[in-house]
N, C-alpha and C. Protein backbone atom coordinates (compact mmCIF):
# COMPACT_ATOMS: atom_id res chain seq x y z
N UNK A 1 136.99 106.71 78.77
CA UNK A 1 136.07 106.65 79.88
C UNK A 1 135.34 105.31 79.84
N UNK A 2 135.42 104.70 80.83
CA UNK A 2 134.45 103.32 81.67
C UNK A 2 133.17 103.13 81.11
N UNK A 3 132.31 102.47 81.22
CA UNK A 3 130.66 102.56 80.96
C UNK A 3 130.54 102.89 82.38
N UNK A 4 131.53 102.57 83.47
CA UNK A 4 130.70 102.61 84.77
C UNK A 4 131.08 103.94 85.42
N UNK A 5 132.02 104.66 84.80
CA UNK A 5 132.67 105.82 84.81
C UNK A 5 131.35 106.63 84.51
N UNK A 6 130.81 106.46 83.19
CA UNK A 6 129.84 107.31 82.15
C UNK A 6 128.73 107.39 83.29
N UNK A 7 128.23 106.21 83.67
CA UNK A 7 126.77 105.97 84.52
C UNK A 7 126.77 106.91 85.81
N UNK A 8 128.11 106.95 86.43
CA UNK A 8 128.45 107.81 87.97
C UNK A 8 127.91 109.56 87.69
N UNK A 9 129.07 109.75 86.51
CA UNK A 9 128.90 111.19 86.09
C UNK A 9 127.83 111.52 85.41
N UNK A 10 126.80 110.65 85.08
CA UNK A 10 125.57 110.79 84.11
C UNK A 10 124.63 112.01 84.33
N UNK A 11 123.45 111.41 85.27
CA UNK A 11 122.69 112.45 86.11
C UNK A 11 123.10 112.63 87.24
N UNK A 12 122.77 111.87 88.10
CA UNK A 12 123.03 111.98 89.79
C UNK A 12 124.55 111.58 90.42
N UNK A 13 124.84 112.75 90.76
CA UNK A 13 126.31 113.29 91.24
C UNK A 13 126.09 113.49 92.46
N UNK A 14 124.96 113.22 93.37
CA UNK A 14 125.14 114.02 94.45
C UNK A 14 123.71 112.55 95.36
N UNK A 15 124.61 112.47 96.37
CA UNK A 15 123.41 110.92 97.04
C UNK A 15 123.49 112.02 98.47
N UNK A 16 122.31 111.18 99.05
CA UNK A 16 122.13 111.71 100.27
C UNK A 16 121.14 110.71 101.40
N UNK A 17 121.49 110.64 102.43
CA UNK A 17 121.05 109.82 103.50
C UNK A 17 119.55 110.16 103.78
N UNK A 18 118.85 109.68 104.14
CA UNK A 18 117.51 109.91 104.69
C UNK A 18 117.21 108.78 106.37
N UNK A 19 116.57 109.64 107.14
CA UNK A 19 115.96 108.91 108.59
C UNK A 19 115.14 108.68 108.33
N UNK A 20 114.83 107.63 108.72
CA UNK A 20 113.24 107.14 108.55
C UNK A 20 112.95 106.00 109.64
N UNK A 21 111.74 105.91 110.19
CA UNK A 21 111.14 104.59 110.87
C UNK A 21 111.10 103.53 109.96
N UNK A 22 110.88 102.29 110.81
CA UNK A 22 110.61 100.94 109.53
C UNK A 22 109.41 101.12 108.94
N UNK A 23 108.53 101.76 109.59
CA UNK A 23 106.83 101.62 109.36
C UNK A 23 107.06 103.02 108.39
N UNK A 24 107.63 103.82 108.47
CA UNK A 24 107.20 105.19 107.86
C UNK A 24 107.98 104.77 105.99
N UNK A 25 109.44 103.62 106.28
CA UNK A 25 109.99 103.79 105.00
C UNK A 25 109.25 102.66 104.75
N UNK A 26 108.50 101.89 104.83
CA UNK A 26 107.31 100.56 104.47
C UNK A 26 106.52 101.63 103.67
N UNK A 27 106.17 102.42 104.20
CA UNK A 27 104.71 103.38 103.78
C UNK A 27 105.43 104.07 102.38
N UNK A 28 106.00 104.62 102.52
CA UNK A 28 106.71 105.41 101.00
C UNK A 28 107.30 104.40 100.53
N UNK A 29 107.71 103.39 100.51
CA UNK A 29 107.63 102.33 99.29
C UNK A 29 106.50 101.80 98.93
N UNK A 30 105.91 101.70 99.19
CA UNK A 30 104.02 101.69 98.83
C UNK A 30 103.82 102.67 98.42
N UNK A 31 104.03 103.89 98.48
CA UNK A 31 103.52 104.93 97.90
C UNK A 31 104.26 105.01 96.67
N UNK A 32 105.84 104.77 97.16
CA UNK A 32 106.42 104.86 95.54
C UNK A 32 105.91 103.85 94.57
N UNK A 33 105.48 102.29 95.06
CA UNK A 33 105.25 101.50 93.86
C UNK A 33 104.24 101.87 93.18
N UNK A 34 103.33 102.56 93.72
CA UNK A 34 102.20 102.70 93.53
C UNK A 34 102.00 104.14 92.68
N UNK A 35 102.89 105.03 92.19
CA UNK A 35 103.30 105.86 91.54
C UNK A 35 104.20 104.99 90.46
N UNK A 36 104.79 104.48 90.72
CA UNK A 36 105.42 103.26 89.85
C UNK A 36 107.11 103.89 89.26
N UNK A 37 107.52 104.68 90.12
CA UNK A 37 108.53 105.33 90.94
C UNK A 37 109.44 104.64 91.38
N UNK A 38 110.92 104.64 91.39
CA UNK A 38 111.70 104.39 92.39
C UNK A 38 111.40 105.48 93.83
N UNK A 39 111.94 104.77 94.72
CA UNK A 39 111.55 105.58 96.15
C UNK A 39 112.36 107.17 96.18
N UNK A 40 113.64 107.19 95.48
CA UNK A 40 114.25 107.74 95.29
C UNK A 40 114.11 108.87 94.39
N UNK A 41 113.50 108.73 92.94
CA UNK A 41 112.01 109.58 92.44
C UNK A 41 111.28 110.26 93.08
N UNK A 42 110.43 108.88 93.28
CA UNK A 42 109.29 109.62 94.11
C UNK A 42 109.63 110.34 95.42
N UNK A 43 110.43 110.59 96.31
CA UNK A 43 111.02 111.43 97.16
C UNK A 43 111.55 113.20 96.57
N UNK A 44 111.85 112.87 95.40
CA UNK A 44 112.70 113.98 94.71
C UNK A 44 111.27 114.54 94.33
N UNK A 45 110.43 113.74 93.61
CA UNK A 45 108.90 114.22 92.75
C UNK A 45 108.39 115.16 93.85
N UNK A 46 107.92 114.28 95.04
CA UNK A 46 107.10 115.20 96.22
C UNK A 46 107.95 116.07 97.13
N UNK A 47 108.69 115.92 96.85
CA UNK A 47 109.71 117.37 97.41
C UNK A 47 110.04 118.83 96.91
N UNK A 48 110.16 118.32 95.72
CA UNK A 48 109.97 119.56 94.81
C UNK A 48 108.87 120.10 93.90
N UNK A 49 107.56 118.82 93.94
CA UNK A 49 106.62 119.26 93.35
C UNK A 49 105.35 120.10 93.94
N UNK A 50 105.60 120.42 95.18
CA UNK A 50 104.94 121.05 96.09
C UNK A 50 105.40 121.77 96.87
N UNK A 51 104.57 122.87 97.80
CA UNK A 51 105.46 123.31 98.48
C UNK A 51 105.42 122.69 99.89
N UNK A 52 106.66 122.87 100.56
CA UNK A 52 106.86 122.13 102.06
C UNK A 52 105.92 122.73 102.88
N UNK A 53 105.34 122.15 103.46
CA UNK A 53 104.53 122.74 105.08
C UNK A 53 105.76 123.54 106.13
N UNK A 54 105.48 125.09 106.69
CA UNK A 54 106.60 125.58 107.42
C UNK A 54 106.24 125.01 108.54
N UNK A 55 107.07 125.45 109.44
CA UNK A 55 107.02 125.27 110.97
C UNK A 55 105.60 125.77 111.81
N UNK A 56 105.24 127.00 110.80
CA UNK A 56 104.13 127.43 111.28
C UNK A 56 102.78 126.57 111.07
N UNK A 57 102.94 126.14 109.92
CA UNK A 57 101.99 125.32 109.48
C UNK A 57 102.00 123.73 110.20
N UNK A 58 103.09 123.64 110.92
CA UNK A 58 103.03 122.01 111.69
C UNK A 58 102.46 122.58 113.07
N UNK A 59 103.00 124.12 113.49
CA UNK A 59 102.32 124.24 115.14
C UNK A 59 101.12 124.39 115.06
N UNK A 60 100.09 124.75 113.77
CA UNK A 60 98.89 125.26 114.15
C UNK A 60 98.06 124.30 113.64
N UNK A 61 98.54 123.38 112.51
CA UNK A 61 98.28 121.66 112.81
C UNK A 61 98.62 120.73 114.76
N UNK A 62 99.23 121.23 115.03
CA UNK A 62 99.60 120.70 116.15
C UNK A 62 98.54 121.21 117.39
N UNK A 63 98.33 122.39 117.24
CA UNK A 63 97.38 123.18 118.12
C UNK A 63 96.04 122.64 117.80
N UNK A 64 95.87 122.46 116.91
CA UNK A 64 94.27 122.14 116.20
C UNK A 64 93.63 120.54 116.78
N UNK A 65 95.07 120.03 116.32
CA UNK A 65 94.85 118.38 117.48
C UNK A 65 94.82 118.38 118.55
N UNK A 66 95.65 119.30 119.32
CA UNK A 66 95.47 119.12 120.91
C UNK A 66 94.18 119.38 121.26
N UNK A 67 93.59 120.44 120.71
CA UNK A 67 92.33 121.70 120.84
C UNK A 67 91.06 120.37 120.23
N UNK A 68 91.26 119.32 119.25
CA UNK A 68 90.41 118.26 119.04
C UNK A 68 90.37 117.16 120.21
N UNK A 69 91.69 117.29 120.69
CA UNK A 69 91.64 116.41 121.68
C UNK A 69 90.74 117.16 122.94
N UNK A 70 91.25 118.19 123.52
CA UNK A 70 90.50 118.70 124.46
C UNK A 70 88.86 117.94 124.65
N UNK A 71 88.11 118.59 123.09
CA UNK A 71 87.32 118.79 123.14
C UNK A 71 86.17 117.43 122.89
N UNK A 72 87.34 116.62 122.77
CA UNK A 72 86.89 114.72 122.65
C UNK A 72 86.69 114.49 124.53
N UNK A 73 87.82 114.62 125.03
CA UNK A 73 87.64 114.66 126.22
C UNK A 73 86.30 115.32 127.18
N UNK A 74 85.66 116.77 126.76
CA UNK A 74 84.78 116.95 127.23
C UNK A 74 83.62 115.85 126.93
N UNK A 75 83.32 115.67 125.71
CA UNK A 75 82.19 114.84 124.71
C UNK A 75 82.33 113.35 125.87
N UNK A 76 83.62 113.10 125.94
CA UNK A 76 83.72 111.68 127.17
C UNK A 76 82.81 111.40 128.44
N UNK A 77 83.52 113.07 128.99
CA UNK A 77 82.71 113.54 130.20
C UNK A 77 81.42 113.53 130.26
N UNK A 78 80.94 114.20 129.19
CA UNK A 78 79.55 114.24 128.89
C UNK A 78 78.39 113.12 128.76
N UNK A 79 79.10 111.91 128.39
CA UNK A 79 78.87 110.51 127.96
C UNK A 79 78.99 109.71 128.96
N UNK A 80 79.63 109.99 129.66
CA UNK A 80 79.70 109.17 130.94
C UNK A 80 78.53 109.51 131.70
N UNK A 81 78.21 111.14 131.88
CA UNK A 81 77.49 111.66 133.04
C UNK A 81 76.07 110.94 132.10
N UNK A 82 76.05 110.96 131.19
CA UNK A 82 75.27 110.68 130.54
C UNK A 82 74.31 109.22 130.82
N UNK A 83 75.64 108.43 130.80
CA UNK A 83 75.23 106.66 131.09
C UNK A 83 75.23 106.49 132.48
N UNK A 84 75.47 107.50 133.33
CA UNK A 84 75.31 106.88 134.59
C UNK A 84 74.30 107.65 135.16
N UNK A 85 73.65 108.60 134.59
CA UNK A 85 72.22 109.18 134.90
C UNK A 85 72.62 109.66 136.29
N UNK A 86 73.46 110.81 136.36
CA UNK A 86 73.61 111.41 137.32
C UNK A 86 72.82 112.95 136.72
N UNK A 87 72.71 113.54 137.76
CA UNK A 87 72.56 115.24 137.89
C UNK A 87 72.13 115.64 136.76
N UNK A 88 71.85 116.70 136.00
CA UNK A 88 71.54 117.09 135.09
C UNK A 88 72.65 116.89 133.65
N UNK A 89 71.94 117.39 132.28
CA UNK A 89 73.08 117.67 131.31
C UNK A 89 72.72 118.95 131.38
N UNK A 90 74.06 119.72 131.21
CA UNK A 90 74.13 120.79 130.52
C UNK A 90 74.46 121.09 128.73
N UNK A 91 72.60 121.38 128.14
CA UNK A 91 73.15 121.18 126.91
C UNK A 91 73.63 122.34 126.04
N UNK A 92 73.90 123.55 126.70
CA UNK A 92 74.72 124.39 126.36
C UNK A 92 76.25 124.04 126.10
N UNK A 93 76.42 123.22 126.85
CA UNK A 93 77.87 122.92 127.29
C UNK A 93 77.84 121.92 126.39
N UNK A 94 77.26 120.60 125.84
CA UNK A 94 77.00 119.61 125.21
C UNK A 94 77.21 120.41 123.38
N UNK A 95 76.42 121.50 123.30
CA UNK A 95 76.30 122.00 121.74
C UNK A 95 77.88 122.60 121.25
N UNK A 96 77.99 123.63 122.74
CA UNK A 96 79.50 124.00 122.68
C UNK A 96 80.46 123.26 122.09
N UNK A 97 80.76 122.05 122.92
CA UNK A 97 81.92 120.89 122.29
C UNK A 97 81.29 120.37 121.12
N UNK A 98 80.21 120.08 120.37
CA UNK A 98 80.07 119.62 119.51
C UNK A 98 80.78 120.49 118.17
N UNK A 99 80.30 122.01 118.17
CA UNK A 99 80.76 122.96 117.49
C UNK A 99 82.08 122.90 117.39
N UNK A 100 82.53 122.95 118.42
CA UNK A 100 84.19 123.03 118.93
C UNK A 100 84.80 121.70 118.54
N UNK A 101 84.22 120.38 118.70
CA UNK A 101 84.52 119.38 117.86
C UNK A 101 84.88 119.30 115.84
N UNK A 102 83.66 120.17 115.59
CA UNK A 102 83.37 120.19 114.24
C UNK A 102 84.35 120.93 113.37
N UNK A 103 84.75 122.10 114.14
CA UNK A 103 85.53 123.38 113.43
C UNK A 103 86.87 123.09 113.92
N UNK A 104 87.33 122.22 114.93
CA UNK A 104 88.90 121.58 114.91
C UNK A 104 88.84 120.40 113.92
N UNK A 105 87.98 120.01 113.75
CA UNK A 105 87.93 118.90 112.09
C UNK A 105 87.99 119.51 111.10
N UNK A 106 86.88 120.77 110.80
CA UNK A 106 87.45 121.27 109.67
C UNK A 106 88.57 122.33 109.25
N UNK A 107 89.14 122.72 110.18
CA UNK A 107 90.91 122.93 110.88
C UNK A 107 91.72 122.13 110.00
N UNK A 108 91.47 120.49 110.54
CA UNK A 108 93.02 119.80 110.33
C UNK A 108 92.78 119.50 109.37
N UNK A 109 91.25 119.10 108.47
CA UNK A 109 90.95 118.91 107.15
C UNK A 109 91.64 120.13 106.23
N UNK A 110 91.37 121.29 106.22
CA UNK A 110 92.33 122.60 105.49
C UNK A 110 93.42 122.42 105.41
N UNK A 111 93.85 122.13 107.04
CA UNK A 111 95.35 121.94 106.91
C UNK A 111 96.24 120.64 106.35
N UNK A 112 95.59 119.83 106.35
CA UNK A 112 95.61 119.12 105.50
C UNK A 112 95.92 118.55 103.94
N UNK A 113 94.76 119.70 103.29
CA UNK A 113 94.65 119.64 101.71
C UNK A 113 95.33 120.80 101.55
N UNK A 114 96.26 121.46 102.47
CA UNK A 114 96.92 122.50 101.90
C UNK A 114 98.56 122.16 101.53
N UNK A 115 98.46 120.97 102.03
CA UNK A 115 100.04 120.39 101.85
C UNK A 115 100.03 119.87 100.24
């Protein structure tokens, strides 16, 4: 047997392709150097050293941003009527989105540190 024979059959018998953006595989090589990792490691490390986020867990991350967005959009509204000194505020409506601001932050924050 080869030395280069020995090296093939050693550990890794099995390669596999990965998709990636330029910006997203920039970012995990930074992350791998910085673990001090091949990318290829560190891919295998955080794949199997945790568990994956399901599908469920990306829609209700996904819901939580739209539902932050919504509620940025009111806060806009509010800010505008605000600077242009029209009609009244409603600060029922003002406390509402703030709340509703706060608890879709601490939403995507959970969801978040749960990955």
């Amino acid at each position: 047997m080869t030395k280069g024979r020995r090296i093939k059959e050693k550990k890794y018998p099995k390669a596999f392709t990965l998709r990636a953006t330029h910006n997203e595989h920039d970012r995990l090589l930074l992350r791998a150097r910085e673990a001090k990792l091949s990318l290829s490691r560190f891919l295998i490390e955080c794949g199997l050293g945790k568990e994956a986020p399901t599908w469920e867990d990306r829609q209700q991350r996904e819901r939580a941003i739209i539902q932050l967005i919504r509620a940025g959009n009111n806060l806009n509204q509010i800010a505008k009527q605000l600077n242009s000194q029209r009609g009244t505020i409603d600060y029922s409506n003002l406390e509402q989105t703030l709340k509703t601001i706060k608890a879709m932050l601490q939403l995507i924050e959970r969801l978040c540190h749960q990955r």
